[in-house]
PDB file of N, CA and C in Angstrom:
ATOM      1  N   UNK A   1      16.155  15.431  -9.183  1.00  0.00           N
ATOM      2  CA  UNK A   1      15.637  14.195  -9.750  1.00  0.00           C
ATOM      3  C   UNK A   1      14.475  14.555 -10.685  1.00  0.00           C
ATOM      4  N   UNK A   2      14.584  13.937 -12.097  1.00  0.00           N
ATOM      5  CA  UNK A   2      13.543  14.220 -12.927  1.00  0.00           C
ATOM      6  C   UNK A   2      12.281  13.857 -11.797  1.00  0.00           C
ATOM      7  N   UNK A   3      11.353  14.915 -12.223  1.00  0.00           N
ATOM      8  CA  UNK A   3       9.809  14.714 -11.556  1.00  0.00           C
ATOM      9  C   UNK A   3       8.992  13.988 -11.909  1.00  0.00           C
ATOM     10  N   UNK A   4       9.066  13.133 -13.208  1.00  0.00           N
ATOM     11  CA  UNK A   4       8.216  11.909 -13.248  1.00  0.00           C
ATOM     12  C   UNK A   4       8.723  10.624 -12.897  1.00  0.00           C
ATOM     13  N   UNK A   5       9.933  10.828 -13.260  1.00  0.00           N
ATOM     14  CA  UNK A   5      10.811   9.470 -12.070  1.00  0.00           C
ATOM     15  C   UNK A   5      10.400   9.547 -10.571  1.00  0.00           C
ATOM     16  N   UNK A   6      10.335  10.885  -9.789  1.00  0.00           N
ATOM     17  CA  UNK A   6      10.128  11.059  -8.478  1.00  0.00           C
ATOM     18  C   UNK A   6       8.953  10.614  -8.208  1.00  0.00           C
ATOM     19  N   UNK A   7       7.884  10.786  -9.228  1.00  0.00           N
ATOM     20  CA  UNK A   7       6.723  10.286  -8.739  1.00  0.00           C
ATOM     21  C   UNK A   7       6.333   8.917  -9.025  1.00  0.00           C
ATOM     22  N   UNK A   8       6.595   8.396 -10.302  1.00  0.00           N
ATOM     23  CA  UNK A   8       6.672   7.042 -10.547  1.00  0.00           C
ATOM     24  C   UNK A   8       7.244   6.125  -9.058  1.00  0.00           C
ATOM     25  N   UNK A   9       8.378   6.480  -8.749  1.00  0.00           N
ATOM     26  CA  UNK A   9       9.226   5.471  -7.500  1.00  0.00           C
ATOM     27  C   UNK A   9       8.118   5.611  -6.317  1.00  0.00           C
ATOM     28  N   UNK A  10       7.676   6.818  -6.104  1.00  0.00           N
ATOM     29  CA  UNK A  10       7.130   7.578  -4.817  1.00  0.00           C
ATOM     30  C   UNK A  10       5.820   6.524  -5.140  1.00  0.00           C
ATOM     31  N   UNK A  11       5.426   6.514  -5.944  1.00  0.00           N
ATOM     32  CA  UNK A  11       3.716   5.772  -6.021  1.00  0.00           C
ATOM     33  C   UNK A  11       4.156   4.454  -5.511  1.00  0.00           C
ATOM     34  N   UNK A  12       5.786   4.314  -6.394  1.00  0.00           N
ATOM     35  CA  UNK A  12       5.257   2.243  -6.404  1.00  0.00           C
ATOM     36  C   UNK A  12       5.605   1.891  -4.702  1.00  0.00           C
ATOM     37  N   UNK A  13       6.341   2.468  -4.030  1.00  0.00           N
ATOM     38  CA  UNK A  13       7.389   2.203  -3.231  1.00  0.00           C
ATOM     39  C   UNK A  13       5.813   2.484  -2.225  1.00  0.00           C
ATOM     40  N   UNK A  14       4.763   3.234  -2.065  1.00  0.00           N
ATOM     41  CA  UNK A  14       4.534   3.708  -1.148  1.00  0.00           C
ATOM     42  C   UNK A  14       2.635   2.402  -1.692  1.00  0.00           C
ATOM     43  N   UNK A  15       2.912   2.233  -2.591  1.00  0.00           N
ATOM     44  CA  UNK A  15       1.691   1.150  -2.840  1.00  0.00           C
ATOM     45  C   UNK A  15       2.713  -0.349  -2.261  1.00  0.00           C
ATOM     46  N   UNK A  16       3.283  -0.699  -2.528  1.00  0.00           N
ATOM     47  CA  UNK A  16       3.749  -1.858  -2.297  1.00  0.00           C
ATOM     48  C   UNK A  16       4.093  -1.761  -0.868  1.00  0.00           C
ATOM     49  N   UNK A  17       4.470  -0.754  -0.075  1.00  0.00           N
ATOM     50  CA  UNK A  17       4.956  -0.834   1.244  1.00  0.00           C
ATOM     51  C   UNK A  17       3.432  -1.298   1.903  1.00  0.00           C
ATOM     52  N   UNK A  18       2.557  -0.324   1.431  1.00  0.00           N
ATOM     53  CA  UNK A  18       0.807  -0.251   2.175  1.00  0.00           C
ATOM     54  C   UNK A  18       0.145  -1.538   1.767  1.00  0.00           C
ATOM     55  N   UNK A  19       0.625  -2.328   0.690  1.00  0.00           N
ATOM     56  CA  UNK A  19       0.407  -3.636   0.573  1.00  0.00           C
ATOM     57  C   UNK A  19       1.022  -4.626   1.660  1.00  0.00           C
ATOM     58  N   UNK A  20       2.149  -4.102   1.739  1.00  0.00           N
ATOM     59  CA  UNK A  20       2.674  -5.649   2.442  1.00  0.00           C
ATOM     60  C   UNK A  20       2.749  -5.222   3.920  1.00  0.00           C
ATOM     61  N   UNK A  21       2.073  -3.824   4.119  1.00  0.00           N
ATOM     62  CA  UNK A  21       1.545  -3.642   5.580  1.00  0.00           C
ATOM     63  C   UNK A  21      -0.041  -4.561   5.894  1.00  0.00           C
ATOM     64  N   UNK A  22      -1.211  -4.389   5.155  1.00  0.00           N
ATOM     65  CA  UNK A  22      -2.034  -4.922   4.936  1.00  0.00           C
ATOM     66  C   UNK A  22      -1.755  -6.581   4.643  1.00  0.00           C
ATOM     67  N   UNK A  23      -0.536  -7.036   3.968  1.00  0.00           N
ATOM     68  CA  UNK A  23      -0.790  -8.791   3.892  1.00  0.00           C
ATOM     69  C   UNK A  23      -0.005  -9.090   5.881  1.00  0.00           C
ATOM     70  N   UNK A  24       0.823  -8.047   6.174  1.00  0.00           N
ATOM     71  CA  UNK A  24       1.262  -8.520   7.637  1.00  0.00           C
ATOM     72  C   UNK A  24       0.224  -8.207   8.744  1.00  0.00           C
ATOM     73  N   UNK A  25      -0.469  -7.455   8.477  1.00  0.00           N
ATOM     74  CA  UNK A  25      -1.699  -7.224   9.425  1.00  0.00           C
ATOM     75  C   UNK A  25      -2.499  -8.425   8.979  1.00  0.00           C
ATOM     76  N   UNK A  26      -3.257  -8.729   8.134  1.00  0.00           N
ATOM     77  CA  UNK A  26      -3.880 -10.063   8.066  1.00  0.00           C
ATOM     78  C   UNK A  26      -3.196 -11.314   8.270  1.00  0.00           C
ATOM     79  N   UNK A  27      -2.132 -11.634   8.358  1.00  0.00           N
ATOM     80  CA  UNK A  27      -0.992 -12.450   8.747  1.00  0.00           C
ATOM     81  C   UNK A  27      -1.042 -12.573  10.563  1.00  0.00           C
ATOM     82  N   UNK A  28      -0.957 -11.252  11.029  1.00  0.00           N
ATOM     83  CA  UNK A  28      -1.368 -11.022  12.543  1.00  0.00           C
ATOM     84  C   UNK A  28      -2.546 -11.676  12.835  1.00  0.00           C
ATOM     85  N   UNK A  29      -3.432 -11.231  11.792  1.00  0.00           N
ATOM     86  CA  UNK A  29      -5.069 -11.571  12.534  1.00  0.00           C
ATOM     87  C   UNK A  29      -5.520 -13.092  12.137  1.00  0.00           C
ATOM     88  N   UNK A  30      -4.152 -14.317  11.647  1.00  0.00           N
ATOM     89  CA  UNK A  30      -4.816 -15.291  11.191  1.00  0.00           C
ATOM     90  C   UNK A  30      -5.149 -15.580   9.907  1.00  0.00           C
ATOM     91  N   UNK A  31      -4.999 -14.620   9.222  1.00  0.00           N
ATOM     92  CA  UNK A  31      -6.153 -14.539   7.852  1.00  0.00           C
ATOM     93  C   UNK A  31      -5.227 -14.946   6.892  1.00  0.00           C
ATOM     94  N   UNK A  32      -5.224 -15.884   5.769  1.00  0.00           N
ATOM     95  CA  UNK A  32      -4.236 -16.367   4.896  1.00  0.00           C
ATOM     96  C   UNK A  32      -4.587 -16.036   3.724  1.00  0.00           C
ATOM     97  N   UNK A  33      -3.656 -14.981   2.730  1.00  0.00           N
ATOM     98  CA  UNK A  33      -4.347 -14.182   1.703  1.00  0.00           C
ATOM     99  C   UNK A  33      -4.326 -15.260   0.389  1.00  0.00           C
ATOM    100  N   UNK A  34      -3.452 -16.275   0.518  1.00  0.00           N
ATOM    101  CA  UNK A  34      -3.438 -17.518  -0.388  1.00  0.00           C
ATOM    102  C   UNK A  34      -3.858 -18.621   0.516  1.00  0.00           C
ATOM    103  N   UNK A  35      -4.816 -18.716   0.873  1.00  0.00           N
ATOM    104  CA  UNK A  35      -5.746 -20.158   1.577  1.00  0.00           C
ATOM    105  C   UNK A  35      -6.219 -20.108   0.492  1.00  0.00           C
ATOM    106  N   UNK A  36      -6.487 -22.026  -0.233  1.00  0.00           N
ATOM    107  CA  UNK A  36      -7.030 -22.603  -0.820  1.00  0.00           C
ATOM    108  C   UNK A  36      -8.903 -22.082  -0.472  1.00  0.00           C
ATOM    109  N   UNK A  37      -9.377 -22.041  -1.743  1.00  0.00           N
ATOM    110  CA  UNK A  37     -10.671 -21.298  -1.915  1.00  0.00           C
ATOM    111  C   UNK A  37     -10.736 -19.822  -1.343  1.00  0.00           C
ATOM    112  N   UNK A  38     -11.956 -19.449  -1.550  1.00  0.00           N
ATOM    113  CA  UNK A  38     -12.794 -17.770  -0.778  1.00  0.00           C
ATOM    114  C   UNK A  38     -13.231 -18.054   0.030  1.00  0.00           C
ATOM    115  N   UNK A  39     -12.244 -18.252   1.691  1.00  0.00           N
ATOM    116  CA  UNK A  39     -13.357 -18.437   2.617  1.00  0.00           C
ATOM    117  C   UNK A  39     -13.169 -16.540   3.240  1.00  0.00           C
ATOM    118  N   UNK A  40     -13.775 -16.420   4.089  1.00  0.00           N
ATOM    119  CA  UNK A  40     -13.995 -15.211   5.099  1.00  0.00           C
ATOM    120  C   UNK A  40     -12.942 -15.063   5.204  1.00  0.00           C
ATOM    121  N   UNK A  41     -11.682 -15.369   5.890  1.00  0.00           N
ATOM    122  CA  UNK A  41     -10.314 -15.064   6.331  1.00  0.00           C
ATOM    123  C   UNK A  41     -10.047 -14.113   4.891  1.00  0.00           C
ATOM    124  N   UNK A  42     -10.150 -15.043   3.568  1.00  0.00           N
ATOM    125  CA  UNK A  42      -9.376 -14.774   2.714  1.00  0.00           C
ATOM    126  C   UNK A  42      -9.459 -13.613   2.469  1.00  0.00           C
ATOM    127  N   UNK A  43     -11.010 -13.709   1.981  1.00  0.00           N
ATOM    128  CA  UNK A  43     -11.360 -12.367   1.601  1.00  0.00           C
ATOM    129  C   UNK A  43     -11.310 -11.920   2.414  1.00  0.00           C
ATOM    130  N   UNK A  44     -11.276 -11.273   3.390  1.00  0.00           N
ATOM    131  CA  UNK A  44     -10.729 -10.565   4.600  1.00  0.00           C
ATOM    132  C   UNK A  44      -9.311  -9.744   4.432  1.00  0.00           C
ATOM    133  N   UNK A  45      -8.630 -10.750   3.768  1.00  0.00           N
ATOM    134  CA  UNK A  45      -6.847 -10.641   3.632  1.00  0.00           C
ATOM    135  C   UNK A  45      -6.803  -9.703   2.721  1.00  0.00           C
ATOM    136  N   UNK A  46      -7.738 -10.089   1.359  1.00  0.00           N
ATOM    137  CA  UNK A  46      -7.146  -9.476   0.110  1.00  0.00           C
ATOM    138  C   UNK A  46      -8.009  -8.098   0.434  1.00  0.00           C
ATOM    139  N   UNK A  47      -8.839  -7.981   1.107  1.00  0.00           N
ATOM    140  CA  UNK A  47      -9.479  -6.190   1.249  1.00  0.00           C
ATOM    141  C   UNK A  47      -8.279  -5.756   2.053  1.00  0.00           C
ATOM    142  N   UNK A  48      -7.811  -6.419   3.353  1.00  0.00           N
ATOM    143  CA  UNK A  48      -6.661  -5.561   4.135  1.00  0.00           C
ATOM    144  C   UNK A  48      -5.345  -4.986   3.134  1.00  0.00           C
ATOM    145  N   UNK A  49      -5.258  -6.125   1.750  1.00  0.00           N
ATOM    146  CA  UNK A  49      -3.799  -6.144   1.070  1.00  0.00           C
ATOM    147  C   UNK A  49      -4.020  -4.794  -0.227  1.00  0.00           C
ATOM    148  N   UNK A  50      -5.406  -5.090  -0.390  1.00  0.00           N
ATOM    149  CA  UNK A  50      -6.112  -3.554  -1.453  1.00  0.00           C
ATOM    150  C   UNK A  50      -6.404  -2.357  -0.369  1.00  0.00           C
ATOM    151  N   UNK A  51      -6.746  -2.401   0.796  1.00  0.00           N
ATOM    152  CA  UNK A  51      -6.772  -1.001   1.657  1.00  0.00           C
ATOM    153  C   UNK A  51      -5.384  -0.725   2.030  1.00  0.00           C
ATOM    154  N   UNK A  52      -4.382  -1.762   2.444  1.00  0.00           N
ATOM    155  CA  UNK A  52      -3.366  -1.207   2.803  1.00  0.00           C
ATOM    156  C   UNK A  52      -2.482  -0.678   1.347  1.00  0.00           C
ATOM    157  N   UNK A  53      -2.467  -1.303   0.105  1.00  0.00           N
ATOM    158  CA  UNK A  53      -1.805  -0.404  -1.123  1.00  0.00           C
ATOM    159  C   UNK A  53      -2.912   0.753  -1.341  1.00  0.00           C
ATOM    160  N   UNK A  54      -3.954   0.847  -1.365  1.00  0.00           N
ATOM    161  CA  UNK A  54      -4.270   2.400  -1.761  1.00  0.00           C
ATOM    162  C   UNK A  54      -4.196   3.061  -0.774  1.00  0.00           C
ATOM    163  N   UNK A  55      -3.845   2.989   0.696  1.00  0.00           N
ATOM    164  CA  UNK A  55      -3.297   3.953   1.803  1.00  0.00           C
ATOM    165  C   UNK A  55      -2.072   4.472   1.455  1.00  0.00           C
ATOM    166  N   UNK A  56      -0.981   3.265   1.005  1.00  0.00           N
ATOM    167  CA  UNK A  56       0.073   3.518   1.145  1.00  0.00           C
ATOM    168  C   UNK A  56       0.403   4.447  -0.059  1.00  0.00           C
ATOM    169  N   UNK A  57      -0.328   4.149  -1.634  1.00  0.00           N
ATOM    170  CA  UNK A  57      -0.131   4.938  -2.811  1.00  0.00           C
ATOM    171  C   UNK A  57      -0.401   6.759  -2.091  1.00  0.00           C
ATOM    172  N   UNK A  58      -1.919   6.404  -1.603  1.00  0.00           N
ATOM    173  CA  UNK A  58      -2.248   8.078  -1.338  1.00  0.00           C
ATOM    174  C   UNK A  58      -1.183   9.040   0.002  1.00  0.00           C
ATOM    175  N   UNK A  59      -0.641   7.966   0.918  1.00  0.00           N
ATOM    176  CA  UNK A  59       0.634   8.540   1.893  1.00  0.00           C
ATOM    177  C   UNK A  59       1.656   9.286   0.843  1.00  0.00           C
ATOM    178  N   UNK A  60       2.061   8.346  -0.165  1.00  0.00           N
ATOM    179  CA  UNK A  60       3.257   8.626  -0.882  1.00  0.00           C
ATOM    180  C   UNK A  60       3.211   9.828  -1.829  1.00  0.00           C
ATOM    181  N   UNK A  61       1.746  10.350  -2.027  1.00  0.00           N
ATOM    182  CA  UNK A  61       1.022  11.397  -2.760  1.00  0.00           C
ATOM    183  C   UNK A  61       0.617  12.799  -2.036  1.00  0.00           C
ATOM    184  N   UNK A  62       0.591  12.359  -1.040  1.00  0.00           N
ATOM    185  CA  UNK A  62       0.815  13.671  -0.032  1.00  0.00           C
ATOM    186  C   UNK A  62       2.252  13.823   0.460  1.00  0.00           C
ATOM    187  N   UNK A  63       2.531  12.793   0.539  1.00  0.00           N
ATOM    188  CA  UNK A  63       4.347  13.272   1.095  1.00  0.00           C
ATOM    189  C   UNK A  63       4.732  13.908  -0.149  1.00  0.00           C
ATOM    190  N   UNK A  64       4.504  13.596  -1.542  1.00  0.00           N
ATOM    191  CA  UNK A  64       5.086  14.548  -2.596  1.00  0.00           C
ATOM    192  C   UNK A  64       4.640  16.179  -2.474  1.00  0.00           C
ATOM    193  N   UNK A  65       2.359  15.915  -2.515  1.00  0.00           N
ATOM    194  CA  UNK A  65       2.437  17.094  -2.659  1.00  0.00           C
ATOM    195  C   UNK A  65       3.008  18.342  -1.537  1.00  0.00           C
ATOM    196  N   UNK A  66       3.446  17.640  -0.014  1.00  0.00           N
ATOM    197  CA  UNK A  66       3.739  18.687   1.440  1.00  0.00           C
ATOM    198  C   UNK A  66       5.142  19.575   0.376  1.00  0.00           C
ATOM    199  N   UNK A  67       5.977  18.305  -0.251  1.00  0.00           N
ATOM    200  CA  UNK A  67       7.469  18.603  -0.431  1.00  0.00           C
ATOM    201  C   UNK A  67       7.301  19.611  -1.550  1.00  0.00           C
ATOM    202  N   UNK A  68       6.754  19.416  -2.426  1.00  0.00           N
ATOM    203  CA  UNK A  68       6.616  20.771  -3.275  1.00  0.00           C
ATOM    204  C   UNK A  68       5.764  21.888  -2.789  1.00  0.00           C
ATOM    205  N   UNK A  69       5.678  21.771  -2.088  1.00  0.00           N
ATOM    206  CA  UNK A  69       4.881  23.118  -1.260  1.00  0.00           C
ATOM    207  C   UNK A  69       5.570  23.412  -0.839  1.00  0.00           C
ATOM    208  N   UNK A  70       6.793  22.775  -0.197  1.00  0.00           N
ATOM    209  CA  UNK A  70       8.162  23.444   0.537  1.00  0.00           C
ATOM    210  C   UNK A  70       8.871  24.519  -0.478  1.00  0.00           C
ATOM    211  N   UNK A  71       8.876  23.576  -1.855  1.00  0.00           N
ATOM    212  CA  UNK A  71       9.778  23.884  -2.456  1.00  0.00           C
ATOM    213  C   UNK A  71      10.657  23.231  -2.477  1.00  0.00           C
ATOM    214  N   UNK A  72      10.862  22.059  -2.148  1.00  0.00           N
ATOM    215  CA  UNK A  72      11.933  21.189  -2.235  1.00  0.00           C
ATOM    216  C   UNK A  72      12.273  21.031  -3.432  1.00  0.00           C
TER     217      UNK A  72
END
């Protein structure tokens, strides 16, 4: 697989997964990431929905760099 395709998919797939881990964890805890106004919950939601996509981008960035260290 071309290697900038591999990494392009690998980023989005692994930001959007760590996103919509972060909107279901605030979903768990109550917190509604579209409640009308900025109350506490909200903002609450949208830090869980921005920590869980830059977890999930940087997972998907080490799973590349382990695999070329293999040599895959």
């Amino acid at each position: 697989m071309n290697k900038l395709l591999l990494e392009g998919l690998s980023d989005a797939i692994g930001f959007v997964g760590g996103a919509l881990a972060g909107y279901w964890t605030g979903r768990l805890l109550g917190w509604d990431l579209f409640a009308e106004g900025y109350g506490n919950a909200s903002i609450g939601a949208i830090v869980l929905v921005g920590l869980g996509g830059g977890l999930g981008l940087q997972l998907a960035r080490r799973w590349r760099r382990t695999r070329e260290n293999r040599g895959a």
